[in-house]
N, C-alpha and C. Protein backbone atom coordinates (compact mmCIF):
# COMPACT_ATOMS: atom_id res chain seq x y z
N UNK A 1 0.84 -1.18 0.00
CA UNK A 1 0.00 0.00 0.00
C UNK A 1 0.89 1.25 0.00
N UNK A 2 0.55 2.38 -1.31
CA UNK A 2 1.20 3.40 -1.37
C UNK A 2 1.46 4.27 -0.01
N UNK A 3 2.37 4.59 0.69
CA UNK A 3 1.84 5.64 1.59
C UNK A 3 1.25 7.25 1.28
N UNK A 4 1.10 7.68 2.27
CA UNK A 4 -0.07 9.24 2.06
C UNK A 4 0.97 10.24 1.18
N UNK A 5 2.26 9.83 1.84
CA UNK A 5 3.14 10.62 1.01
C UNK A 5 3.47 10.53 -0.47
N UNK A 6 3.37 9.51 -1.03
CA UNK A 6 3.85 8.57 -1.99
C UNK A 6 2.34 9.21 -3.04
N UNK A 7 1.47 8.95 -2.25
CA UNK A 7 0.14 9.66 -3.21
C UNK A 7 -0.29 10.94 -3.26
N UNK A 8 0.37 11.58 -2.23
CA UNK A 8 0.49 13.25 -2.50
C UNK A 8 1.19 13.83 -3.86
N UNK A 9 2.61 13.00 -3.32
CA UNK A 9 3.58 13.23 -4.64
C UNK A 9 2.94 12.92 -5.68
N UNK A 10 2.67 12.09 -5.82
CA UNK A 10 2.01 11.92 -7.60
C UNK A 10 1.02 12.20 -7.85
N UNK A 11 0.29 12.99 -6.91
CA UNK A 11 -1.54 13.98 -7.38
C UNK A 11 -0.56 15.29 -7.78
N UNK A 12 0.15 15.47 -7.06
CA UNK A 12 1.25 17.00 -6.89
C UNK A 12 1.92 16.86 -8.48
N UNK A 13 2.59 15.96 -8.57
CA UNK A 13 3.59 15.66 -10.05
C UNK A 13 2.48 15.59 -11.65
N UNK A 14 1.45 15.39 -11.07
CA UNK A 14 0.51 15.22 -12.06
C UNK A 14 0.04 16.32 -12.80
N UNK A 15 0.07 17.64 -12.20
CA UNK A 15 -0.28 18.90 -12.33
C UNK A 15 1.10 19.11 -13.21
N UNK A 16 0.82 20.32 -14.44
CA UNK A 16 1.97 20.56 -15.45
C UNK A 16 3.04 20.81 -14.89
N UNK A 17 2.52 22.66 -14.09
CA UNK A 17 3.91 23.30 -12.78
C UNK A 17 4.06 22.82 -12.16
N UNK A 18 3.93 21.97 -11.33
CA UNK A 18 4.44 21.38 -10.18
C UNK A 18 5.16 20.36 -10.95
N UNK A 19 5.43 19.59 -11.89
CA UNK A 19 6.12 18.83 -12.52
C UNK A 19 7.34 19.16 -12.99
N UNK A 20 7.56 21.00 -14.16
CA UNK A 20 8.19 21.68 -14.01
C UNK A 20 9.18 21.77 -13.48
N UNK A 21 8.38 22.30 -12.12
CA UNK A 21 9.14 23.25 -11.21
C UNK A 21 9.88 22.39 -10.80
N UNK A 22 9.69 21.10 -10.59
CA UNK A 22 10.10 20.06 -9.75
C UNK A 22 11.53 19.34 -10.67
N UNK A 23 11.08 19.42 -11.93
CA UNK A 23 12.18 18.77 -12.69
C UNK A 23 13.13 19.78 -12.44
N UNK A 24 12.65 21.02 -12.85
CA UNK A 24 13.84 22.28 -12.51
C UNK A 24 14.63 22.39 -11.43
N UNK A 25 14.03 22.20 -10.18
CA UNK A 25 15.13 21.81 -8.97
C UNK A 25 15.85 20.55 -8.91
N UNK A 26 15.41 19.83 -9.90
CA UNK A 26 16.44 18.32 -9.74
C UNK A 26 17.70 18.18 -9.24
N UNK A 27 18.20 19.37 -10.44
CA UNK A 27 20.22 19.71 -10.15
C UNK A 27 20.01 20.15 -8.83
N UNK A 28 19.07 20.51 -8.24
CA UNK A 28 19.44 21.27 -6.75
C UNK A 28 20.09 20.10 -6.10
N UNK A 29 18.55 19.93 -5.98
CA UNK A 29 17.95 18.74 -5.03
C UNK A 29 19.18 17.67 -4.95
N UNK A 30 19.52 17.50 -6.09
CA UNK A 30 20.84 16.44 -6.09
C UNK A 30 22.09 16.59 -5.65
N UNK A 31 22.31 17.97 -5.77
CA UNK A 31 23.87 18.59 -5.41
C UNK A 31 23.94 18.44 -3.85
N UNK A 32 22.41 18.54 -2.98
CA UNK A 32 21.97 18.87 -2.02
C UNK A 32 22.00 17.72 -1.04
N UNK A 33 21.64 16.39 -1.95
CA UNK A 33 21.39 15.12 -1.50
C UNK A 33 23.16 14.44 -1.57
N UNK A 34 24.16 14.88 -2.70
CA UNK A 34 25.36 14.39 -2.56
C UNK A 34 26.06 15.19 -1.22
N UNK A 35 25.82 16.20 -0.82
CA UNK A 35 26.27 17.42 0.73
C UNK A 35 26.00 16.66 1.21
N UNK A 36 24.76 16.26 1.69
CA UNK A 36 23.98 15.22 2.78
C UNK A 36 24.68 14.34 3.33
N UNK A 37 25.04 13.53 1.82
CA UNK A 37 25.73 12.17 1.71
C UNK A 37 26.98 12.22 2.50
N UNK A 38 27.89 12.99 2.08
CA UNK A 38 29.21 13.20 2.19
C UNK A 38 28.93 13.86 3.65
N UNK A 39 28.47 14.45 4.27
CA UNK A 39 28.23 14.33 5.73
C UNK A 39 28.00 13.33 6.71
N UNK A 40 27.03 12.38 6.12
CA UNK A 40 26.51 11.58 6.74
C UNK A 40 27.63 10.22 7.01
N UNK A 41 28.16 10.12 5.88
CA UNK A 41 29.43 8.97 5.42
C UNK A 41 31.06 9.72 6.41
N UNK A 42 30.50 10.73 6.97
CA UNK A 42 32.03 11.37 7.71
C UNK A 42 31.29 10.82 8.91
N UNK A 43 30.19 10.84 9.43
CA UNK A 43 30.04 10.42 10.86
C UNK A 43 30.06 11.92 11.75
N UNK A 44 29.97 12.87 10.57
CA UNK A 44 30.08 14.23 11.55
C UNK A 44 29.04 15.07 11.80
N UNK A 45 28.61 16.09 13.23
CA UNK A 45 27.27 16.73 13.10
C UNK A 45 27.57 18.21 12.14
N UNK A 46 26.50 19.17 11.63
CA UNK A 46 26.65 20.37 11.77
C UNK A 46 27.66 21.01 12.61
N UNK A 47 27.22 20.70 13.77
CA UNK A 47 28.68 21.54 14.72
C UNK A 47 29.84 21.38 14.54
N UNK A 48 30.11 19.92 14.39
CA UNK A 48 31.61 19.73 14.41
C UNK A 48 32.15 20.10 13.16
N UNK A 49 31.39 20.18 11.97
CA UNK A 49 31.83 20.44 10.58
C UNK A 49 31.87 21.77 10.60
N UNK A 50 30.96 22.49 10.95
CA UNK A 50 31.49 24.24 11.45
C UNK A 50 32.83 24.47 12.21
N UNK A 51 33.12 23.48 13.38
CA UNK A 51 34.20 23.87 13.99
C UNK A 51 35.41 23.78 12.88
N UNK A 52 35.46 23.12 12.66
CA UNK A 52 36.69 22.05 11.33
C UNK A 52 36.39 23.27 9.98
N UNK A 53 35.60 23.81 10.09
CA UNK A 53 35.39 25.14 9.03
C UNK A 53 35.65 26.51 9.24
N UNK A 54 35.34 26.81 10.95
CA UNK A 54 35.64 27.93 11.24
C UNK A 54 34.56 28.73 11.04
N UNK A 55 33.37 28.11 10.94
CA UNK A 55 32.09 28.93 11.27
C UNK A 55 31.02 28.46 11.87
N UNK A 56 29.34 29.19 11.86
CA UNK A 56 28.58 28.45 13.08
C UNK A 56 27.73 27.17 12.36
N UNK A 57 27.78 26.72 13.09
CA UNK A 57 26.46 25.50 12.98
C UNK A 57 25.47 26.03 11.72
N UNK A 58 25.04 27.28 11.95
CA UNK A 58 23.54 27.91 11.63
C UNK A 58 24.28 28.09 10.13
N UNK A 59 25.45 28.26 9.90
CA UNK A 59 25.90 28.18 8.28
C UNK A 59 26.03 27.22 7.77
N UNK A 60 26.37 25.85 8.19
CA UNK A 60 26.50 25.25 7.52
C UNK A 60 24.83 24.49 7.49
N UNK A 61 24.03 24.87 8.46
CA UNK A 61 22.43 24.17 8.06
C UNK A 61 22.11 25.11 7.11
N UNK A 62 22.41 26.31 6.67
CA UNK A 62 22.08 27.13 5.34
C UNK A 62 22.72 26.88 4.18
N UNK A 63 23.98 25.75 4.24
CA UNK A 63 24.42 25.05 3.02
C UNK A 63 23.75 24.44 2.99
N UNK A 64 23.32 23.41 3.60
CA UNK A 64 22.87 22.32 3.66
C UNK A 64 21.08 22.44 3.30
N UNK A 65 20.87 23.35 3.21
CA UNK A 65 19.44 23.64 3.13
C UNK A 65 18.96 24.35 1.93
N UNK A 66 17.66 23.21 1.10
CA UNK A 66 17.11 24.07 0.04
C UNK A 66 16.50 24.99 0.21
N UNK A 67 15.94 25.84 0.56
CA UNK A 67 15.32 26.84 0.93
C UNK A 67 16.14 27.95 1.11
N UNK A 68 17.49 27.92 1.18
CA UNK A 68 18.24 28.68 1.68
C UNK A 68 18.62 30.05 -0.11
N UNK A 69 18.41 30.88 0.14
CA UNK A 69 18.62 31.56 -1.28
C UNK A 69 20.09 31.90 -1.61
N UNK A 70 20.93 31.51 -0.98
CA UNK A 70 22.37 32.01 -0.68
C UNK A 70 23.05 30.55 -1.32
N UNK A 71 23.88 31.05 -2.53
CA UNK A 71 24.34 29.83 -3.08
C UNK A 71 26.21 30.19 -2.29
N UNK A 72 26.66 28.92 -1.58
CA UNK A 72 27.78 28.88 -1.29
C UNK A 72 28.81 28.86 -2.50
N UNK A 73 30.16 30.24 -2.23
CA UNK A 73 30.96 29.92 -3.24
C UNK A 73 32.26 28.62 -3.09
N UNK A 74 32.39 28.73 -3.97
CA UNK A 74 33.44 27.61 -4.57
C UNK A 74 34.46 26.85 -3.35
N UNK A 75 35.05 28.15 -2.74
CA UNK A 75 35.67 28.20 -1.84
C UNK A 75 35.03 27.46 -0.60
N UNK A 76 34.08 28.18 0.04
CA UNK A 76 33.26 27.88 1.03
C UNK A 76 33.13 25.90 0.76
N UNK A 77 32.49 25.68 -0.32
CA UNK A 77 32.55 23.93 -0.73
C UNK A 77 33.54 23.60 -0.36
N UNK A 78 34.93 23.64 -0.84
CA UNK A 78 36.03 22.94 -0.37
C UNK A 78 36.66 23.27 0.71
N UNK A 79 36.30 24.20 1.26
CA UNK A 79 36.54 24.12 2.99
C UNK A 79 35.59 22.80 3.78
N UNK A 80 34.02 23.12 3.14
CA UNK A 80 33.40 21.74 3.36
C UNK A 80 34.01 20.47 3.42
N UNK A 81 33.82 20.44 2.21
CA UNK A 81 34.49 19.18 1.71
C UNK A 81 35.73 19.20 2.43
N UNK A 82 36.85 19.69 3.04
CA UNK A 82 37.89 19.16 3.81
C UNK A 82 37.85 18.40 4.94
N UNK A 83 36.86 19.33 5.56
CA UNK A 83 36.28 19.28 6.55
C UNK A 83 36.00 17.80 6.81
N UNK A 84 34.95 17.03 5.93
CA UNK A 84 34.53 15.91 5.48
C UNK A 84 35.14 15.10 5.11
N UNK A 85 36.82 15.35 4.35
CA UNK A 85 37.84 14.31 4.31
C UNK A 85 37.51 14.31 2.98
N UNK A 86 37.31 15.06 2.11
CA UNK A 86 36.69 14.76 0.45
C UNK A 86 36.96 16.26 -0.37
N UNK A 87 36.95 15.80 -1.29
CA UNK A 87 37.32 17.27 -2.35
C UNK A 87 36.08 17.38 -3.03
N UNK A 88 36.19 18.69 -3.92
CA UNK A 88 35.09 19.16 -4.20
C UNK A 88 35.22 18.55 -6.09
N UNK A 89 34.79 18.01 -6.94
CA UNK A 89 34.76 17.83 -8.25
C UNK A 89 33.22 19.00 -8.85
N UNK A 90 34.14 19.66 -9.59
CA UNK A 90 32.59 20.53 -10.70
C UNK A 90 32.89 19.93 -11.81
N UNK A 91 31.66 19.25 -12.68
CA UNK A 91 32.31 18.87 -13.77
C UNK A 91 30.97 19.71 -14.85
N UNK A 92 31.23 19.97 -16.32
CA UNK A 92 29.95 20.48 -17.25
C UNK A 92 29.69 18.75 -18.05
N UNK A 93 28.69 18.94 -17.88
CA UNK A 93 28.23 17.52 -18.43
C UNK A 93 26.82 18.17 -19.57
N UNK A 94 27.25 17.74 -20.55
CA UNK A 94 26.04 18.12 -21.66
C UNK A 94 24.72 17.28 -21.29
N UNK A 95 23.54 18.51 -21.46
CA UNK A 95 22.34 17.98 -21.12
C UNK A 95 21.87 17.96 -22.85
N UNK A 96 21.21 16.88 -23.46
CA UNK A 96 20.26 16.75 -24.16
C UNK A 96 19.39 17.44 -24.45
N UNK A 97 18.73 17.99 -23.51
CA UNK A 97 17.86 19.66 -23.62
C UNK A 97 17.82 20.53 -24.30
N UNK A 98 18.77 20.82 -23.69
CA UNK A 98 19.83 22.09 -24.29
C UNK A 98 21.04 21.69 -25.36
N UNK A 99 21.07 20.82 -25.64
CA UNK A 99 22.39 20.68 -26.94
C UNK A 99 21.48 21.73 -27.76
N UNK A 100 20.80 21.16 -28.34
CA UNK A 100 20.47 21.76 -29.51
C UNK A 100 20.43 23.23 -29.37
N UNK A 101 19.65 23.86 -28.38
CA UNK A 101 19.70 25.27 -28.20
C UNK A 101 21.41 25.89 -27.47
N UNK A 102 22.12 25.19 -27.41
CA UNK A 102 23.42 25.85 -26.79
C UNK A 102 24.73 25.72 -28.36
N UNK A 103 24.08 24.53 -29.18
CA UNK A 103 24.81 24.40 -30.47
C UNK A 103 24.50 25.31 -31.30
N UNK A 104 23.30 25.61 -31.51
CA UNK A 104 23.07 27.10 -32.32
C UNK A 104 23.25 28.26 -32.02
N UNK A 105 23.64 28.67 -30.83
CA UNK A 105 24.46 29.66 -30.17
C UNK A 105 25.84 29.67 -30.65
N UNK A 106 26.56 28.21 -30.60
CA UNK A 106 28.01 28.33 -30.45
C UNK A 106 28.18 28.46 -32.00
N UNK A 107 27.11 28.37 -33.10
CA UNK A 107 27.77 28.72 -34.14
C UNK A 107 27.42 29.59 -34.64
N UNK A 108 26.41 31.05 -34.27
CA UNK A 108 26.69 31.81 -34.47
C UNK A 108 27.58 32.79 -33.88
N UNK A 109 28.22 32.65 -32.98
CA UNK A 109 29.21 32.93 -32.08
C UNK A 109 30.44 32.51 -33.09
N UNK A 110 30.55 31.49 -33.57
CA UNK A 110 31.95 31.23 -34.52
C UNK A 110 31.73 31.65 -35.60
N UNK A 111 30.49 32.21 -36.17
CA UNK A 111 30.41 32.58 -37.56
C UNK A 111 31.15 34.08 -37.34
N UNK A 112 30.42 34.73 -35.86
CA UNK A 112 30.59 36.19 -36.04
C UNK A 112 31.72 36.71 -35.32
N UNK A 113 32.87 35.46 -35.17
CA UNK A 113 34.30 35.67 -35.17
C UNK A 113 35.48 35.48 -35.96
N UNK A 114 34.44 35.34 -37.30
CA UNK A 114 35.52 34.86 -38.44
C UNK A 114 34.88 35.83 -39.48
């Protein structure tokens, strides 16, 4: 038997925007869920990962948090990530989506440099 949650989500996902919106936070949601991870796999709280960072608790639950409108820079991550015993990897990975609309960009961009 589905739970209440399980059938919220998919009355919720069923609707166009909420489907959207929802695909649109994916990259969040995921970047958000690998933080999680890599916390959880150190065995360390909020606090102690602030101490080992050099700031409060209440910042690193505002990394750690979607809701939070404040995107941590680059820097700030790999202090994380030290913290945690792990480095930070950014990689650009082509989305399917967007090829097509980012390929017709890049060649009028090379047309109107030659």
């Amino acid at each position: 038997m589905a739970s209440t949650l399980s059938k919220f989500k998919a009355r919720a996902l069923a609707l166009p925007d909420v489907q959207k919106t929802y695909d649109e936070l994916a990259e969040e949601f995921a970047f958000l869920d690998e933080v999680l991870k890599a916390r959880m796999a150190s065995g360390l709280t909020q606090a102690e990962v602030a101490e080992l960072v050099g700031t409060t608790q209440s910042a690193i639950a505002r990394l750690e948090s979607p809701s939070s409108s404040h995107s941590p820079s680059v820097g700030t991550l790999q202090k994380y990530a030290r913290a945690l015993g792990c480095r930070v990897e950014i990689k650009f990975v082509k989305d399917a989506r967007l090829t097509q609309r980012s390929s017709g960009s890049a060649k009028r961009t090379a047309r109107r440099s030659t």
